[in-house]
PDB file of N, CA and C in Angstrom:
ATOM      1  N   UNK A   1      -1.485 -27.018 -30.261  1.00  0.00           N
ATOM      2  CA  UNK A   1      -1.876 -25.626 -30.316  1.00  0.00           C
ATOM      3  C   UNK A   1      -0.677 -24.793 -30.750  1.00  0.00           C
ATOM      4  N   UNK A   2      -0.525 -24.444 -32.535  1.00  0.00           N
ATOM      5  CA  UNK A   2       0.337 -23.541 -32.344  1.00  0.00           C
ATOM      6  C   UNK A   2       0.062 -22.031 -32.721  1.00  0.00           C
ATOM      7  N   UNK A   3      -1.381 -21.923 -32.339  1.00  0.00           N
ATOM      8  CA  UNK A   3      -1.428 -20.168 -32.441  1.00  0.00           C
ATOM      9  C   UNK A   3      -1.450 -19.637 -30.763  1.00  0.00           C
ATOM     10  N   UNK A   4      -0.521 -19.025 -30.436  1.00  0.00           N
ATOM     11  CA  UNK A   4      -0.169 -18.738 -29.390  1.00  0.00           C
ATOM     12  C   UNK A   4      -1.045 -17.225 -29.320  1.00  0.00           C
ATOM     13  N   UNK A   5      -1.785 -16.977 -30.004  1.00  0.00           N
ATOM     14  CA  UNK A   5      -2.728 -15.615 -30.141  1.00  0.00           C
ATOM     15  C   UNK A   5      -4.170 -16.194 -30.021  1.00  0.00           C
ATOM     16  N   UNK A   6      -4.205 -17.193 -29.399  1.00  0.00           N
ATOM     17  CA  UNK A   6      -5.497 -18.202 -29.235  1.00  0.00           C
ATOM     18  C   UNK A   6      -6.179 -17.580 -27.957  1.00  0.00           C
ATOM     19  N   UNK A   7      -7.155 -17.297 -27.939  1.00  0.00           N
ATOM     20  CA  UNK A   7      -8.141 -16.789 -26.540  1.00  0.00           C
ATOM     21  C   UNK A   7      -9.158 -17.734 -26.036  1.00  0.00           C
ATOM     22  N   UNK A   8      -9.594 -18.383 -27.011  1.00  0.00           N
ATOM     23  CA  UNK A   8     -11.082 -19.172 -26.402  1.00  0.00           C
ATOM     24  C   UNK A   8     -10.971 -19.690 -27.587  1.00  0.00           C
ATOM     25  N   UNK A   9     -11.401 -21.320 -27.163  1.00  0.00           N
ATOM     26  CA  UNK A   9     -11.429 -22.374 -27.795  1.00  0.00           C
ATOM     27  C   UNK A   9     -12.736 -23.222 -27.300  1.00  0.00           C
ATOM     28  N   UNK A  10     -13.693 -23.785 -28.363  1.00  0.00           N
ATOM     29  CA  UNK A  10     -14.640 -24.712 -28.080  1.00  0.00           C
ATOM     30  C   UNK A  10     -14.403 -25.847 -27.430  1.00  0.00           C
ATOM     31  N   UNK A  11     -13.347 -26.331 -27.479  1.00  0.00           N
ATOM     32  CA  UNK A  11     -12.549 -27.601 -27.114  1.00  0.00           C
ATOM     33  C   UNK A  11     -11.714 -27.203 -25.545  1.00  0.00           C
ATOM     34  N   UNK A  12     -11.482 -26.293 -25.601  1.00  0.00           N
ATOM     35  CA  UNK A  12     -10.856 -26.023 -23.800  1.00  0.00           C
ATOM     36  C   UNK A  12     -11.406 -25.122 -23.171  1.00  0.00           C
ATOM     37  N   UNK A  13     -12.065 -24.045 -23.617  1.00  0.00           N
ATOM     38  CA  UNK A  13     -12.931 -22.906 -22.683  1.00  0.00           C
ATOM     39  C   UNK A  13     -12.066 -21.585 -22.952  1.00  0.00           C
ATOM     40  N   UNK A  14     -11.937 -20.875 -22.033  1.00  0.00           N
ATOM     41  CA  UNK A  14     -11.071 -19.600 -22.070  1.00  0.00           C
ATOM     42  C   UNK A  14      -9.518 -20.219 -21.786  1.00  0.00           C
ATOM     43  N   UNK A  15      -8.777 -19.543 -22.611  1.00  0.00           N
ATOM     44  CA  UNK A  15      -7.052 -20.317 -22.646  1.00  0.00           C
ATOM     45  C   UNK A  15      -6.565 -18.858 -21.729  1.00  0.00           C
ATOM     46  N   UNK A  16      -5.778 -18.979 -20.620  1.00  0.00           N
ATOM     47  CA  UNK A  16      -5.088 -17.913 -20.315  1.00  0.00           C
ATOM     48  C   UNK A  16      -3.965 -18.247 -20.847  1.00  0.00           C
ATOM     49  N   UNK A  17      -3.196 -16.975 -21.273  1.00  0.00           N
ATOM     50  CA  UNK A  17      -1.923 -16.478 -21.822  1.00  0.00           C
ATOM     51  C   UNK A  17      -0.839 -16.727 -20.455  1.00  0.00           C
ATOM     52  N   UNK A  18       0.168 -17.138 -20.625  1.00  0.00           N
ATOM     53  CA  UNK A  18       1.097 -16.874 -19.685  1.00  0.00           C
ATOM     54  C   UNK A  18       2.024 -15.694 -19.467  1.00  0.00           C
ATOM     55  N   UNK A  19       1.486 -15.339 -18.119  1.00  0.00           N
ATOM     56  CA  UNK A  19       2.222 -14.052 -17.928  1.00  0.00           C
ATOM     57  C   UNK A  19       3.784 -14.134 -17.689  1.00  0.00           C
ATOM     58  N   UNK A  20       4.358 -12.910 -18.084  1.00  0.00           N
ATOM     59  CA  UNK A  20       5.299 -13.247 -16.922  1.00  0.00           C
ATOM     60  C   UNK A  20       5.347 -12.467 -16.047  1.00  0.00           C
ATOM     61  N   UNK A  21       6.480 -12.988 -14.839  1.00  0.00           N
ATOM     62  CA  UNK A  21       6.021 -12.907 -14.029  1.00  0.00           C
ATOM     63  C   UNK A  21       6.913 -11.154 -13.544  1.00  0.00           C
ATOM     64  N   UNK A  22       5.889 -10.449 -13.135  1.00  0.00           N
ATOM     65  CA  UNK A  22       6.229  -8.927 -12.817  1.00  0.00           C
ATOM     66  C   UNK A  22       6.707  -8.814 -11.514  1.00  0.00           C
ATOM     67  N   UNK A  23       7.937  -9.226 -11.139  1.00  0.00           N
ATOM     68  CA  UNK A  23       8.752  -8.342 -10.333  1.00  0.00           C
ATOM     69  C   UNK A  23       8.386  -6.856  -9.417  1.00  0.00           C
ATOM     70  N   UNK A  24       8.033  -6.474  -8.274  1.00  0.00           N
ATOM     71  CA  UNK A  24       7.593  -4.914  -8.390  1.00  0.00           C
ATOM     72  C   UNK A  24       8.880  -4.842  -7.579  1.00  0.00           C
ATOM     73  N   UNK A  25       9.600  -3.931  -7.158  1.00  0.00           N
ATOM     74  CA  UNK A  25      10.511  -3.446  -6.044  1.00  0.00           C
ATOM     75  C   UNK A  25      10.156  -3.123  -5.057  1.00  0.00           C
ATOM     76  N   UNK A  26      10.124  -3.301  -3.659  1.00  0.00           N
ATOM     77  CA  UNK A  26       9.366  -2.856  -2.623  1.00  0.00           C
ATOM     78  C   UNK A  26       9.898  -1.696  -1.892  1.00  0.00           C
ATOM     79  N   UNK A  27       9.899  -0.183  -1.843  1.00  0.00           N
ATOM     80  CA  UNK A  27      10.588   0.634  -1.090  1.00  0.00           C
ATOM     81  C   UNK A  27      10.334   0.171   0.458  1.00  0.00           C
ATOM     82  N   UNK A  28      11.262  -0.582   1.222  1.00  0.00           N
ATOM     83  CA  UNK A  28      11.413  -0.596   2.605  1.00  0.00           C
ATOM     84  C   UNK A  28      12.095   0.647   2.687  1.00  0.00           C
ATOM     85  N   UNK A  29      12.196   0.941   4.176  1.00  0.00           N
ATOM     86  CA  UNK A  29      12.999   1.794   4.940  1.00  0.00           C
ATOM     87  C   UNK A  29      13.440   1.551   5.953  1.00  0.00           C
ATOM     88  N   UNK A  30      15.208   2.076   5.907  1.00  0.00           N
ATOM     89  CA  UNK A  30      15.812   1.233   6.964  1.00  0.00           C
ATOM     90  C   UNK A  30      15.611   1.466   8.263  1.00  0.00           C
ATOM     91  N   UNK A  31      14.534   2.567   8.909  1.00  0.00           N
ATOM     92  CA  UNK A  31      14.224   2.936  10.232  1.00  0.00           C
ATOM     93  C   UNK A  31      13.331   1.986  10.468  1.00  0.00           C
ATOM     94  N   UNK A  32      12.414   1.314   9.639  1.00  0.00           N
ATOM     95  CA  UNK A  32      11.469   0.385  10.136  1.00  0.00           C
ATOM     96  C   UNK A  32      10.139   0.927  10.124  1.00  0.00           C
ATOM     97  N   UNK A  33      10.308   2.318   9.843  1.00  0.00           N
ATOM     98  CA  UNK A  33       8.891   2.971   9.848  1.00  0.00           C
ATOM     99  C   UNK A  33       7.984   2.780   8.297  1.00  0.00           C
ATOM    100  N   UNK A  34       6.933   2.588   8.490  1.00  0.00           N
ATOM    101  CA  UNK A  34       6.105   2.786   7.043  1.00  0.00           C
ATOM    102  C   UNK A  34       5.723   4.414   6.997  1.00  0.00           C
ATOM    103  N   UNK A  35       5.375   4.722   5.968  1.00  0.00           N
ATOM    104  CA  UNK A  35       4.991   6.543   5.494  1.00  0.00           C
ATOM    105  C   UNK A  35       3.742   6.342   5.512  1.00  0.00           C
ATOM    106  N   UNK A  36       2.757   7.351   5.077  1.00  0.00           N
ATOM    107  CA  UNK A  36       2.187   7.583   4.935  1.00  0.00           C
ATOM    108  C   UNK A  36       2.074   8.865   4.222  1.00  0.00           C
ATOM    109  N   UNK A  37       1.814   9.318   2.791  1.00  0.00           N
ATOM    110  CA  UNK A  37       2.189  10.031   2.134  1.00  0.00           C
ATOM    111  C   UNK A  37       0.627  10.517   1.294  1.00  0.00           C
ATOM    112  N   UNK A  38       0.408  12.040   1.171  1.00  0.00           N
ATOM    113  CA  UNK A  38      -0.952  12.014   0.326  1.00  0.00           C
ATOM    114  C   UNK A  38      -0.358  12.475  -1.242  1.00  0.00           C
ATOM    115  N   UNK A  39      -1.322  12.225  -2.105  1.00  0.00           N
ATOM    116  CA  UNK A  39      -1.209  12.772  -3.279  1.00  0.00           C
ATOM    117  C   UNK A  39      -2.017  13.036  -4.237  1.00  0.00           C
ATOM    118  N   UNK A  40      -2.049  14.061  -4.982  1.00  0.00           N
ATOM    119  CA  UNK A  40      -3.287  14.587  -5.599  1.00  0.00           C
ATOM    120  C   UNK A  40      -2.604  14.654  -7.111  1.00  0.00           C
ATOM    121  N   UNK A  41      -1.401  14.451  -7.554  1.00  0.00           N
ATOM    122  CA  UNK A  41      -1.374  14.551  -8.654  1.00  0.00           C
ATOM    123  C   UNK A  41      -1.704  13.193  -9.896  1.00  0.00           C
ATOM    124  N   UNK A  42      -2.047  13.675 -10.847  1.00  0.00           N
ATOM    125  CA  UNK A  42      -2.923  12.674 -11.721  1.00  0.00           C
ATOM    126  C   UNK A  42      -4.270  12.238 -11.166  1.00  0.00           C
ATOM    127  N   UNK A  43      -4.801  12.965 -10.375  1.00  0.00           N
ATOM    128  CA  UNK A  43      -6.208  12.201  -9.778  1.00  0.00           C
ATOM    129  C   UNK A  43      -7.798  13.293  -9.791  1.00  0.00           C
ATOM    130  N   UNK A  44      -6.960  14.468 -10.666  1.00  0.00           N
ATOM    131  CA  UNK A  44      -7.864  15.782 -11.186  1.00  0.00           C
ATOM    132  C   UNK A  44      -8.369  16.279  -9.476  1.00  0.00           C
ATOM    133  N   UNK A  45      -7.170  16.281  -8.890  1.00  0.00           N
ATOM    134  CA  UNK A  45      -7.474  17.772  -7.444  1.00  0.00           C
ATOM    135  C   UNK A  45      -7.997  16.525  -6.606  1.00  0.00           C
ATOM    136  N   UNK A  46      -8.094  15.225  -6.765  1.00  0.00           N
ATOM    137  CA  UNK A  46      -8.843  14.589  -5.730  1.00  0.00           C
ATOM    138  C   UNK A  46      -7.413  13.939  -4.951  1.00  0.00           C
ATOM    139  N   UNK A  47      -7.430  13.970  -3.394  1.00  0.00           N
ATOM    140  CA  UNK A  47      -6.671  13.095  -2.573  1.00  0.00           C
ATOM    141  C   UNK A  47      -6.601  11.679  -2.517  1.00  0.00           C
ATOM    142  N   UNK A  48      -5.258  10.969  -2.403  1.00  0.00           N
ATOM    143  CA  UNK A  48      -5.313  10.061  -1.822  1.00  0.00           C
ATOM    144  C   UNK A  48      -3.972   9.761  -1.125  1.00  0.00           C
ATOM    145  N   UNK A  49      -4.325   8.776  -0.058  1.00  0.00           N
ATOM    146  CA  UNK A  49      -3.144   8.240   0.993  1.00  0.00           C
ATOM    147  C   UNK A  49      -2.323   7.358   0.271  1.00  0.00           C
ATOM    148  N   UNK A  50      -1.059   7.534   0.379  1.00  0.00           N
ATOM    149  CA  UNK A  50      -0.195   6.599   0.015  1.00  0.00           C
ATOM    150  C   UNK A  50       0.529   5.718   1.479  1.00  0.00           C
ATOM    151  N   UNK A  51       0.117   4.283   1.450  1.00  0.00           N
ATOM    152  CA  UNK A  51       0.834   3.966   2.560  1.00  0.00           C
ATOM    153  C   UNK A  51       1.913   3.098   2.095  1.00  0.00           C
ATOM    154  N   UNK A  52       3.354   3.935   2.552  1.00  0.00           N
ATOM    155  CA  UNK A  52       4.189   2.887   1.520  1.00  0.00           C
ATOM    156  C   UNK A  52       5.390   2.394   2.781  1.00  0.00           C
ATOM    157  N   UNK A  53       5.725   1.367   2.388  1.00  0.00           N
ATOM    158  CA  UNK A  53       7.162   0.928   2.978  1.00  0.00           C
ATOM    159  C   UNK A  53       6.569  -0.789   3.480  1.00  0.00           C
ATOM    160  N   UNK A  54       5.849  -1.291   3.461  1.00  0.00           N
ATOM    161  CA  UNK A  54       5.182  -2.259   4.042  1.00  0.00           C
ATOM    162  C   UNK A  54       5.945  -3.469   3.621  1.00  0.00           C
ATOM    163  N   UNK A  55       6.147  -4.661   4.491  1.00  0.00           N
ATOM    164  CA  UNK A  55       6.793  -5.598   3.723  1.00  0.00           C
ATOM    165  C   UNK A  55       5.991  -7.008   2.783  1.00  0.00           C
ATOM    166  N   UNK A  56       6.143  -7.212   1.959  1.00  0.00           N
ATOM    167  CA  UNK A  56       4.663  -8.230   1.424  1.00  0.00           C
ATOM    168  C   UNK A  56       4.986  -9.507   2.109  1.00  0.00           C
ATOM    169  N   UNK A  57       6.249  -9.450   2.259  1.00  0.00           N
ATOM    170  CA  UNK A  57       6.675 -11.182   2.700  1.00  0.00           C
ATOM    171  C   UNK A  57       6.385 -11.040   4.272  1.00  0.00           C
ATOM    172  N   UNK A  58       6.007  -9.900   4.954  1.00  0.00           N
ATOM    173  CA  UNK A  58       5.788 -10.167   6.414  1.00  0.00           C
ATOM    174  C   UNK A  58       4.570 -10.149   6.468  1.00  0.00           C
ATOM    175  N   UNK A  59       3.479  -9.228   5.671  1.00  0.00           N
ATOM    176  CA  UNK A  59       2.400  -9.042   6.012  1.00  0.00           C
ATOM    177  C   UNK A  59       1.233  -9.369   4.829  1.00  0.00           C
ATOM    178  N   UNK A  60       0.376  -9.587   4.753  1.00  0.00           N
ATOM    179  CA  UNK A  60      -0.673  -9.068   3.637  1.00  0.00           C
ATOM    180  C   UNK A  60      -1.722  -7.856   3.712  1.00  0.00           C
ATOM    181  N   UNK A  61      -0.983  -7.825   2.171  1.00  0.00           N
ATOM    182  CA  UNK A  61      -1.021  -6.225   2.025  1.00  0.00           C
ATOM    183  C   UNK A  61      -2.772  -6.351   1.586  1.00  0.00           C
ATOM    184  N   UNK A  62      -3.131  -7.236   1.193  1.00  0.00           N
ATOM    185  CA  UNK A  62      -4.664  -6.917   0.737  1.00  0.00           C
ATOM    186  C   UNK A  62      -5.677  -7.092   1.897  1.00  0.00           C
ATOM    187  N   UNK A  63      -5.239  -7.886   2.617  1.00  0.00           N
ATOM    188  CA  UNK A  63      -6.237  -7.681   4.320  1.00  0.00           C
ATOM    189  C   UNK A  63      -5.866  -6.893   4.724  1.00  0.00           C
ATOM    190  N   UNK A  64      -4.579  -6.393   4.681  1.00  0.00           N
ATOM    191  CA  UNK A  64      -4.711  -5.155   5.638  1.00  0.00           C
ATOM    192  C   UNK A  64      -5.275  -3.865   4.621  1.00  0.00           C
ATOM    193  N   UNK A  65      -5.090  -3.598   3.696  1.00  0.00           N
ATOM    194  CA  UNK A  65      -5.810  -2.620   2.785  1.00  0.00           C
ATOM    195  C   UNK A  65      -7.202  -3.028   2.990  1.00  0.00           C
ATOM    196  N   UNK A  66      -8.092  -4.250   3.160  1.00  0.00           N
ATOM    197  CA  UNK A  66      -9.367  -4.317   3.062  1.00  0.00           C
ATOM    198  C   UNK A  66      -9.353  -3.784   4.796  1.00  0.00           C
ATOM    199  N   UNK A  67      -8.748  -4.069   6.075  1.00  0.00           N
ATOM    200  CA  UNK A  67      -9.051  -3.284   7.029  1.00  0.00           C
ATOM    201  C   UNK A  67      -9.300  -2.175   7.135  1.00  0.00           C
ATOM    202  N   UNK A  68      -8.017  -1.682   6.728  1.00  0.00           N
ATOM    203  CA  UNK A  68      -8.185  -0.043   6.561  1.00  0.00           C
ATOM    204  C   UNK A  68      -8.983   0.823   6.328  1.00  0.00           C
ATOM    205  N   UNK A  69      -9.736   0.114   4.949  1.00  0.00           N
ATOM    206  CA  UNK A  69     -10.606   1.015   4.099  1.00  0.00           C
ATOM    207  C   UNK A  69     -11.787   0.487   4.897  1.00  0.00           C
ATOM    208  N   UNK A  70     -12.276  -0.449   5.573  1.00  0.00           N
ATOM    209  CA  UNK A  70     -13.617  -0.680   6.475  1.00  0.00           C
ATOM    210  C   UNK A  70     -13.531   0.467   7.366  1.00  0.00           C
ATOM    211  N   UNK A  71     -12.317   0.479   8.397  1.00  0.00           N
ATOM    212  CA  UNK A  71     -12.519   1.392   9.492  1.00  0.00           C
ATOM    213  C   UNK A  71     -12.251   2.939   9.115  1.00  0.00           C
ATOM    214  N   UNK A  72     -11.630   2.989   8.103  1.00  0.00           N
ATOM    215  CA  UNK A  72     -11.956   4.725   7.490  1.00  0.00           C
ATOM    216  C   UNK A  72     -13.256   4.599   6.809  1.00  0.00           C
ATOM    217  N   UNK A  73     -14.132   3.814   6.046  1.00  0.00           N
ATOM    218  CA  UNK A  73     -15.081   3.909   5.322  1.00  0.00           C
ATOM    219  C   UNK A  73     -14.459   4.625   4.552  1.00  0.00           C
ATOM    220  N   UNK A  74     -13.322   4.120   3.873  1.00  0.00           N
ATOM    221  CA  UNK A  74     -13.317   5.013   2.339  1.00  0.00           C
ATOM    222  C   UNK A  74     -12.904   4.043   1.629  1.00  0.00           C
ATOM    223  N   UNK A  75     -12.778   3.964   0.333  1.00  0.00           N
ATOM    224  CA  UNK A  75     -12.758   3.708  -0.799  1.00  0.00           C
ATOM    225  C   UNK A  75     -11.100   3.310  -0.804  1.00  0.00           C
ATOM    226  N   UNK A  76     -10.183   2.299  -1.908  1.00  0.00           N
ATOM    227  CA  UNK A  76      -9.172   2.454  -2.020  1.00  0.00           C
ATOM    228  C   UNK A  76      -8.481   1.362  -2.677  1.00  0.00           C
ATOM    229  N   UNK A  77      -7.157   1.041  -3.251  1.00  0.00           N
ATOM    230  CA  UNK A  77      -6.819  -0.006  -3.822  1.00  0.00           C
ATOM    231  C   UNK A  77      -5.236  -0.691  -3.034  1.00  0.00           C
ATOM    232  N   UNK A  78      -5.188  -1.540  -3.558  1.00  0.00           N
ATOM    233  CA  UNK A  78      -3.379  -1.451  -3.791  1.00  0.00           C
ATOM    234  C   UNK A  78      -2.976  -2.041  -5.141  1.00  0.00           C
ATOM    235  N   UNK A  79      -1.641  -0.957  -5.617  1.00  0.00           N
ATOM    236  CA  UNK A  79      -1.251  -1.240  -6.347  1.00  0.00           C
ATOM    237  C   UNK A  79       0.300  -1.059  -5.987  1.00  0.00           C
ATOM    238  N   UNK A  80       1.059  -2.318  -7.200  1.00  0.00           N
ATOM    239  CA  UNK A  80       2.673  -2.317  -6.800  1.00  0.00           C
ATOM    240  C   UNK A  80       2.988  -2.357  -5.074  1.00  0.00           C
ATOM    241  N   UNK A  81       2.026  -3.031  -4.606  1.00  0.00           N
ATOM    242  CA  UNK A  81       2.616  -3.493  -3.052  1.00  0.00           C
ATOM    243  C   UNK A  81       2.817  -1.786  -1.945  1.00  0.00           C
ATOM    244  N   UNK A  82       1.524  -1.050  -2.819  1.00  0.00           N
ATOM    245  CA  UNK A  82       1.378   0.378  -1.913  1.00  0.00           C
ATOM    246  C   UNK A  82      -0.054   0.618  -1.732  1.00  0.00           C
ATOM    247  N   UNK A  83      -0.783   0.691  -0.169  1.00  0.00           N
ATOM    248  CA  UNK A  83      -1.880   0.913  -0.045  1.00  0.00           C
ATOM    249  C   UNK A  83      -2.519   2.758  -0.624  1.00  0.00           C
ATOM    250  N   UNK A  84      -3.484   2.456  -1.261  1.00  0.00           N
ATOM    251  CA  UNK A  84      -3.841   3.678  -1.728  1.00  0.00           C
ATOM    252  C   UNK A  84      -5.194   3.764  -1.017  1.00  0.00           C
ATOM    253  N   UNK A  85      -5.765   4.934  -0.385  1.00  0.00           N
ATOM    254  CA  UNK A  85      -6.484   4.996   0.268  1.00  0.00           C
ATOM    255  C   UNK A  85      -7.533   6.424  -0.220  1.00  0.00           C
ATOM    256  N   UNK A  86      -8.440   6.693  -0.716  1.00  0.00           N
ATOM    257  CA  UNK A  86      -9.075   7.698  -0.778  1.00  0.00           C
ATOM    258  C   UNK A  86      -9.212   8.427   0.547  1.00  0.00           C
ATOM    259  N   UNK A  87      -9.557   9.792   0.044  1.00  0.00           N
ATOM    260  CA  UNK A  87      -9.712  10.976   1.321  1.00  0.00           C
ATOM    261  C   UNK A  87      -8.272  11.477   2.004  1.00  0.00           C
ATOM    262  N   UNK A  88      -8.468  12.777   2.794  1.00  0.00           N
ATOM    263  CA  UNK A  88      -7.222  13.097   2.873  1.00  0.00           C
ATOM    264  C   UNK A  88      -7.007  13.416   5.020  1.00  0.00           C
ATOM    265  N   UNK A  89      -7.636  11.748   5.925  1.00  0.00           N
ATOM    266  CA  UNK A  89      -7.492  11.984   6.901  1.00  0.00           C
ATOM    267  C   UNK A  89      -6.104  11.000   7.402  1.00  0.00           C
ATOM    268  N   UNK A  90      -5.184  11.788   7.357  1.00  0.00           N
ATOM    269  CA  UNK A  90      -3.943  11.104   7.530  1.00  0.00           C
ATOM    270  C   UNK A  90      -3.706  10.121   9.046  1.00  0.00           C
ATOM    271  N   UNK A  91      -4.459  11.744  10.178  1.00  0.00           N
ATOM    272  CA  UNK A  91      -4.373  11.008  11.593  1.00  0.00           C
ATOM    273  C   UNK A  91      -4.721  10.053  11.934  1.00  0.00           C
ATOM    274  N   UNK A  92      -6.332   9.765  10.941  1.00  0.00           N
ATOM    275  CA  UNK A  92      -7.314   8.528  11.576  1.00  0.00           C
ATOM    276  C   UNK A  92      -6.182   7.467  10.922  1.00  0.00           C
ATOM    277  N   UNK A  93      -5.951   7.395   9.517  1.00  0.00           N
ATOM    278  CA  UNK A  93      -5.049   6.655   9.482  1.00  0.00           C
ATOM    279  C   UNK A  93      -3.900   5.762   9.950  1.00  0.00           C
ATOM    280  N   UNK A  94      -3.113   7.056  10.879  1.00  0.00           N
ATOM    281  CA  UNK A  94      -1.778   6.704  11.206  1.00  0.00           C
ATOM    282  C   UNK A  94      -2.596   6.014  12.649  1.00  0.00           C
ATOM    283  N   UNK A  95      -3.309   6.366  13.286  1.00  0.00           N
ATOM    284  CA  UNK A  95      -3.712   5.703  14.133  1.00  0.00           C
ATOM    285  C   UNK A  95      -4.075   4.373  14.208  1.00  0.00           C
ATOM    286  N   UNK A  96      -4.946   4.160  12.988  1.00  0.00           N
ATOM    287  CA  UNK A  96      -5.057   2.576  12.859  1.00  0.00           C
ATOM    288  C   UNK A  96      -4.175   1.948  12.620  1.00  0.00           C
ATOM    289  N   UNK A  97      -3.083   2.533  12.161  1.00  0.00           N
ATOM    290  CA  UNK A  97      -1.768   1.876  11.759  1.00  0.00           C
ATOM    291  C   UNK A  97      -1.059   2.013  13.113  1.00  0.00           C
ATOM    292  N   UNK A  98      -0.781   2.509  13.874  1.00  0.00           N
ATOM    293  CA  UNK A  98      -0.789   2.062  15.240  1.00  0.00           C
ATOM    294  C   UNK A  98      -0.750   1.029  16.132  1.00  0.00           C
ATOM    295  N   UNK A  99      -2.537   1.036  16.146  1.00  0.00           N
ATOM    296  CA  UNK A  99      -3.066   0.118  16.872  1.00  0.00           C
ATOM    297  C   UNK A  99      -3.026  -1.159  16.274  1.00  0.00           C
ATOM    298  N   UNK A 100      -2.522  -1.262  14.934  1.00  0.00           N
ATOM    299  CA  UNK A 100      -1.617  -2.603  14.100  1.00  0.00           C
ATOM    300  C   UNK A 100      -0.084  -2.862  14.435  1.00  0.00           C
ATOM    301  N   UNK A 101       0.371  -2.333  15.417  1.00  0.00           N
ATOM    302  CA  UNK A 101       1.363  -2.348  15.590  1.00  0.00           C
ATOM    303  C   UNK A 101       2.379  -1.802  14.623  1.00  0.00           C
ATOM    304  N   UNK A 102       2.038  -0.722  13.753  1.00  0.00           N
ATOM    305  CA  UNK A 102       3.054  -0.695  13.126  1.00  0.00           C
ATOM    306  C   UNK A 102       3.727   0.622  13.442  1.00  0.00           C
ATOM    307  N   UNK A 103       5.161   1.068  13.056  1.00  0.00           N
ATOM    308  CA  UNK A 103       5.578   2.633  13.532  1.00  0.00           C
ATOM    309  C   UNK A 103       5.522   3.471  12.030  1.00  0.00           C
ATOM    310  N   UNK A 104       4.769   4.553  12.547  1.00  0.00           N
ATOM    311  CA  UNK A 104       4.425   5.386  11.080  1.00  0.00           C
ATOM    312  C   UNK A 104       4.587   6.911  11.605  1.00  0.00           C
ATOM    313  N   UNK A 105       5.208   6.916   9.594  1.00  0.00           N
ATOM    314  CA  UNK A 105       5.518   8.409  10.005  1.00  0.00           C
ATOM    315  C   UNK A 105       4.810   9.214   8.893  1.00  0.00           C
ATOM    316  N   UNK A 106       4.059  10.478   8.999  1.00  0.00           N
ATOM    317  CA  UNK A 106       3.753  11.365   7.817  1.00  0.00           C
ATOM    318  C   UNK A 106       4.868  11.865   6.704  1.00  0.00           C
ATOM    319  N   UNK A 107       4.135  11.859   5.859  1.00  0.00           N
ATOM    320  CA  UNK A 107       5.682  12.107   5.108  1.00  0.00           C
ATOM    321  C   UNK A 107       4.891  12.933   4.006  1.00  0.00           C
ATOM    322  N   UNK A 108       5.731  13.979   3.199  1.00  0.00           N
ATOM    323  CA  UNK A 108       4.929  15.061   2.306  1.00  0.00           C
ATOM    324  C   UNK A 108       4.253  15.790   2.831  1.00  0.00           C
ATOM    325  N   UNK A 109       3.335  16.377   1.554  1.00  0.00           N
ATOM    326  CA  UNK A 109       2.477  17.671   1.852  1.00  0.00           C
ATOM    327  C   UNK A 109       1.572  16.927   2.741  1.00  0.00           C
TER     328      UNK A 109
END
């Protein structure tokens, strides 16, 4: 195979491309606390939670983002190793983050 611009082949199925591999940086903080931060810019006036400081190598970040968003019933992603959370109820939040044992602080508007 030397067209390396090859996608799908009759003979192997779908070819994935090799990525490489993306590095993200993780903002820890040296108090130990995670944030919790909202933000509305780029999202046309709509809120969302930023939960940042989390460590990936201690925890998983996608079960705990799929918790989250069950017991708020909202909507939300992660991206770059930061839970994004639709809606703008910070308390219910920091609370569940809490009762996860974790220490959180509001941070921003």
């Amino acid at each position: 195979m030397q067209d390396s611009n090859l996608v799908y082949s009759t003979d192997f199925g779908r070819i994935e491309q090799e990525k490489e591999a993306k590095t993200v940086e993780v903002k820890l903080f040296k108090d130990g606390f995670i944030r919790i931060e909202r933000q509305t810019k780029g999202r046309k006036g709509k809120g969302v939670m930023l939960v940042i400081g989390i460590d990936p190598e201690k925890y998983d970040i996608k079960k705990l983002a799929k918790t989250i968003k069950s017991k708020m019933g909202q909507g939300g992603a992660v991206k770059d190793n930061v839970i994004e959370i639709q809606g703008d109820d910070r308390e219910k939040l920091k609370s569940i983050l809490e009762n996860s044992n974790f220490k959180v602080k509001l941070a921003g508007g």
